[in-house]
C-alpha atoms as a PDB file:
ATOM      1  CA  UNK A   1     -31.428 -57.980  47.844  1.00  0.00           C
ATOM      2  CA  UNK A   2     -27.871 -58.719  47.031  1.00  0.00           C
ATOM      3  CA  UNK A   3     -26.803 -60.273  43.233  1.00  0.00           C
ATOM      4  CA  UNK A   4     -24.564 -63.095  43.237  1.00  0.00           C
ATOM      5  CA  UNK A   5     -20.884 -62.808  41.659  1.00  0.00           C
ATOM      6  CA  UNK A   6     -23.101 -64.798  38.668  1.00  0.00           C
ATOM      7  CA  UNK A   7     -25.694 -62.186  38.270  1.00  0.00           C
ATOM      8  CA  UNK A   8     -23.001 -59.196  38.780  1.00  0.00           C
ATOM      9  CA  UNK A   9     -20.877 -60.778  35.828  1.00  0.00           C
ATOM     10  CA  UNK A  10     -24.240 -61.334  33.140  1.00  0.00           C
ATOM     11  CA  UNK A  11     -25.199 -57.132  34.514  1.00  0.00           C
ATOM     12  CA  UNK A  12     -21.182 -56.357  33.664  1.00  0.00           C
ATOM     13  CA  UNK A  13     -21.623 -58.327  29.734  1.00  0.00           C
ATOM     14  CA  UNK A  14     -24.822 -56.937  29.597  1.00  0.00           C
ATOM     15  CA  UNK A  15     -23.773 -53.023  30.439  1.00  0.00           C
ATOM     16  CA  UNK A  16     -20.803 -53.727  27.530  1.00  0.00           C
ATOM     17  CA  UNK A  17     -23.521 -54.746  25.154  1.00  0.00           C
ATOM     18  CA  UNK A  18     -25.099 -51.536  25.841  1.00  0.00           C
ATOM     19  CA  UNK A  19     -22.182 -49.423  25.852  1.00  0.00           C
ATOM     20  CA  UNK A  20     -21.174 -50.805  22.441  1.00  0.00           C
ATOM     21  CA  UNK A  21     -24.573 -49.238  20.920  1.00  0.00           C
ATOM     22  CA  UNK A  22     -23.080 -45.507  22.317  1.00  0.00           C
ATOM     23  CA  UNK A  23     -21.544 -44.179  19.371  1.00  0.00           C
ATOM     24  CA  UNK A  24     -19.263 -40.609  19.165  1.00  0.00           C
ATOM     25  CA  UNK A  25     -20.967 -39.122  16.238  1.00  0.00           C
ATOM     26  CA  UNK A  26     -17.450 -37.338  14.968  1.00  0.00           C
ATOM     27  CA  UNK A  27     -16.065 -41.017  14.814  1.00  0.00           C
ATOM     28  CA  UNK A  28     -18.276 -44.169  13.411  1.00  0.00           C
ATOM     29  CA  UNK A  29     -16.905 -46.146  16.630  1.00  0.00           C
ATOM     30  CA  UNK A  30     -18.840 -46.967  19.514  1.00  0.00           C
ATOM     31  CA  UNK A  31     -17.254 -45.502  22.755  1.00  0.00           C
ATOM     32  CA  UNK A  32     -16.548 -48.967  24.323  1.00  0.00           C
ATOM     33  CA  UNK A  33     -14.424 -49.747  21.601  1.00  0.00           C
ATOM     34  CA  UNK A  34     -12.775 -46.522  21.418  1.00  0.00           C
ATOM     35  CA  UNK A  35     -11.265 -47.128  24.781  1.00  0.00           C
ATOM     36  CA  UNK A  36     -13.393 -44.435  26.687  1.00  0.00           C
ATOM     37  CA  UNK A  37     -14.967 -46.445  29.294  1.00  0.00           C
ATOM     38  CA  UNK A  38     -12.093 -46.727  31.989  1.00  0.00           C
ATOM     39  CA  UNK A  39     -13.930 -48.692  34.034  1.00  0.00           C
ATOM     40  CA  UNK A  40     -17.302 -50.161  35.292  1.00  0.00           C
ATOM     41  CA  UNK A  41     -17.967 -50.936  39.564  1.00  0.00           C
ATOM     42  CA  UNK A  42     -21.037 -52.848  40.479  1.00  0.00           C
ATOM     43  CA  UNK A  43     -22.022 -53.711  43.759  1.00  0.00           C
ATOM     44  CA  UNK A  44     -24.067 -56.590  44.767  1.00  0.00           C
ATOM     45  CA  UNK A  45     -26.844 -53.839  45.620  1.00  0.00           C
ATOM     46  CA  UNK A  46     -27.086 -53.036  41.532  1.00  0.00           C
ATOM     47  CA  UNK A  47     -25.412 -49.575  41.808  1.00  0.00           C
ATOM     48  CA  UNK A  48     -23.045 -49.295  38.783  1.00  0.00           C
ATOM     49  CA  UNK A  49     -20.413 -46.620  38.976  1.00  0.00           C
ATOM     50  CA  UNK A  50     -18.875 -45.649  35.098  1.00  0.00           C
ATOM     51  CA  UNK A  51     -15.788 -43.904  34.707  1.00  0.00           C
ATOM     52  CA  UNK A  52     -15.328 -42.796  31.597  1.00  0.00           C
ATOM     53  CA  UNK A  53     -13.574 -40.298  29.644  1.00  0.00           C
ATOM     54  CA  UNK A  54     -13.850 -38.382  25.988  1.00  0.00           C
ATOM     55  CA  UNK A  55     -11.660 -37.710  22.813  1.00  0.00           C
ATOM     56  CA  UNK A  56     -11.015 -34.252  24.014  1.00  0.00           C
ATOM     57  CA  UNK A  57     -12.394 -31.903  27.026  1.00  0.00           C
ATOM     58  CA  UNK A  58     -13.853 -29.921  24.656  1.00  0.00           C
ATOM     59  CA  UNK A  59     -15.378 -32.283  22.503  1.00  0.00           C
ATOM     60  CA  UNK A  60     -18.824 -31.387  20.924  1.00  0.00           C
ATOM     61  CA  UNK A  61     -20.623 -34.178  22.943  1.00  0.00           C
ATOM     62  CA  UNK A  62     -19.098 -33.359  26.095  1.00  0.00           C
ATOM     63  CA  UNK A  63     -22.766 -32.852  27.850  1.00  0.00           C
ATOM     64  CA  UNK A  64     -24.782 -34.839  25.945  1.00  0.00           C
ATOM     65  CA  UNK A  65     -23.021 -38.171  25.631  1.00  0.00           C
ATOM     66  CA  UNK A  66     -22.123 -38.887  29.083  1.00  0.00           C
ATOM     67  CA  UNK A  67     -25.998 -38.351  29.825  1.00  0.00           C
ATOM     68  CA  UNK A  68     -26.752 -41.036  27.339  1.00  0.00           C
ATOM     69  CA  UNK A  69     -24.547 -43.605  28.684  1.00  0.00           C
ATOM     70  CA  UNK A  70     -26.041 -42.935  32.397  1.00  0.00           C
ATOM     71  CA  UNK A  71     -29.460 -43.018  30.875  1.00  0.00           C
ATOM     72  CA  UNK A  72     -28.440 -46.169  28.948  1.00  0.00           C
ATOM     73  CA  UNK A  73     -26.871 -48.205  31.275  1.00  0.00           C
ATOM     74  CA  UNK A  74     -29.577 -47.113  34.042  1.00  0.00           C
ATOM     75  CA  UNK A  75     -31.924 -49.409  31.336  1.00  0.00           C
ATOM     76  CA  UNK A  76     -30.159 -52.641  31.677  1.00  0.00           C
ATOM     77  CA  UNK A  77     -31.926 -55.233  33.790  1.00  0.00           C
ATOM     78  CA  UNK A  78     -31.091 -55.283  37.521  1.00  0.00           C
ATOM     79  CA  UNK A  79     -29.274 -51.835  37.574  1.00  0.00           C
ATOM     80  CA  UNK A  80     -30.355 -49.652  40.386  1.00  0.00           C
ATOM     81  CA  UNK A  81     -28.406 -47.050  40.277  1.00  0.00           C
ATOM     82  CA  UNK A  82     -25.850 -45.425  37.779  1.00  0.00           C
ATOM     83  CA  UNK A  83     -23.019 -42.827  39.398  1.00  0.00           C
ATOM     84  CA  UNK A  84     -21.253 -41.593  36.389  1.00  0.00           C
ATOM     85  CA  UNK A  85     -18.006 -39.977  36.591  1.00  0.00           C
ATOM     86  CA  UNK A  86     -16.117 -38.193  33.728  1.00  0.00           C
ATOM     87  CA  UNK A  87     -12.389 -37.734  33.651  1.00  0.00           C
ATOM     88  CA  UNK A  88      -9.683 -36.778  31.825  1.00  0.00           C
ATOM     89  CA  UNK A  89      -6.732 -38.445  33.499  1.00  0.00           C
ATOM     90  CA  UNK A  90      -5.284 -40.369  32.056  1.00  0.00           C
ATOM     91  CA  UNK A  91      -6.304 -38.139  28.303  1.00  0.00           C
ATOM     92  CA  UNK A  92      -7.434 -40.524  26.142  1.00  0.00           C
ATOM     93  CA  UNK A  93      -5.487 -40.992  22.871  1.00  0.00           C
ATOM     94  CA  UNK A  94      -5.749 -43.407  20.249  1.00  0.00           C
ATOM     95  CA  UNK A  95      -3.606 -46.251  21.809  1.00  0.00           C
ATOM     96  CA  UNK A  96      -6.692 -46.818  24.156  1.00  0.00           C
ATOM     97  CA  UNK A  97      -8.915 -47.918  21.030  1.00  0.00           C
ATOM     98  CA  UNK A  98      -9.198 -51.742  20.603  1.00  0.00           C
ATOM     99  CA  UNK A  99      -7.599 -53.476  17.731  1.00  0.00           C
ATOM    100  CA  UNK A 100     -10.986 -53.575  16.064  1.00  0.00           C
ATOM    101  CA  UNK A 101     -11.784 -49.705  16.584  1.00  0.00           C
ATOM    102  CA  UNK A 102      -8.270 -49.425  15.081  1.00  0.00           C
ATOM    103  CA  UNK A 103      -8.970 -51.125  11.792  1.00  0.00           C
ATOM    104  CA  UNK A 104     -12.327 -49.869  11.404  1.00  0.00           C
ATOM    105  CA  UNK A 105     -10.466 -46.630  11.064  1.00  0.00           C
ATOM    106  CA  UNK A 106      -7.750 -47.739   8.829  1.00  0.00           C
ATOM    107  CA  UNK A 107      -4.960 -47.116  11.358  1.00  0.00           C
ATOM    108  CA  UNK A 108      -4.003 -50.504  11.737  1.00  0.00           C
ATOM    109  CA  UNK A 109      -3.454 -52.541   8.862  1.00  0.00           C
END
C-alpha cells in the first residue's frame, strides 16, 4: 500500500515530534534542535531513511544514540522501515543549532 503526499507529510511532523524527545545527554537539547538530523526520506512504501550526524565522532553516545533514534522513529505510526545513516560531512558545529537550541544555551541573546 502506498501513503498519499498527505499521509507522508503527518509521518514527516510526526517523526520531528519524536526526534525532538531524543536528547544528547552532555547538552540539555534535543538532537532535532541541535541541528543533527540532516535529513529525513520517506517513501510512499513507509521506509524512512535518517541522516544524521553527532557533536563530535567521538562523542560518548556515538553507539547508543543513533540506535535510539532508529528504534524511535521505527515506533511512529505507519513507518515500515527505518535505514539510518550516520555522517560526519558536513561536521556539525554550533551554527547548525536552531535559534531556540541557541538561547536555551545562552549563546544567543
Amino acid at each position: 500500500m502506498n501513503y498519499t503526499d498527505d499521509e507522508i507529510a503527518q509521518i514527516g511532523e510526526n517523526i520531528i515530534v519524536t526526534l525532538k524527545t531524543i536528547f544528547d545527554p552532555e547538552i540539555p537539547v534535543d538532537i532535532y534542535e541541535l541541528g543533527l538530523i540532516y535529513d529525513v526520506q520517506i517513501s510512499e512504501e513507509g521506509m524512512v531513511k535518517v541522516i544524521m550526524t553527532l557533536t563530535t565522532p567521538n562523542c560518548p553516545v556515538a553507539e547508543s544514540l543513533p540506535q535510539e533514534v532508529k528504534d524511535k522513529v521505527g515506533e511512529v505510526e505507519k513507518v515500515k522501515e527505518v535505514d539510518l545513516e550516520l555522517t560526519f560531512e558536513p561536521a556539525w558545529n554550533k551554527d547548525m543549532m536552531s535559534e531556540e537550541a541557541k538561547f536555551e544555551l545562552g549563546i544567543l541573546f
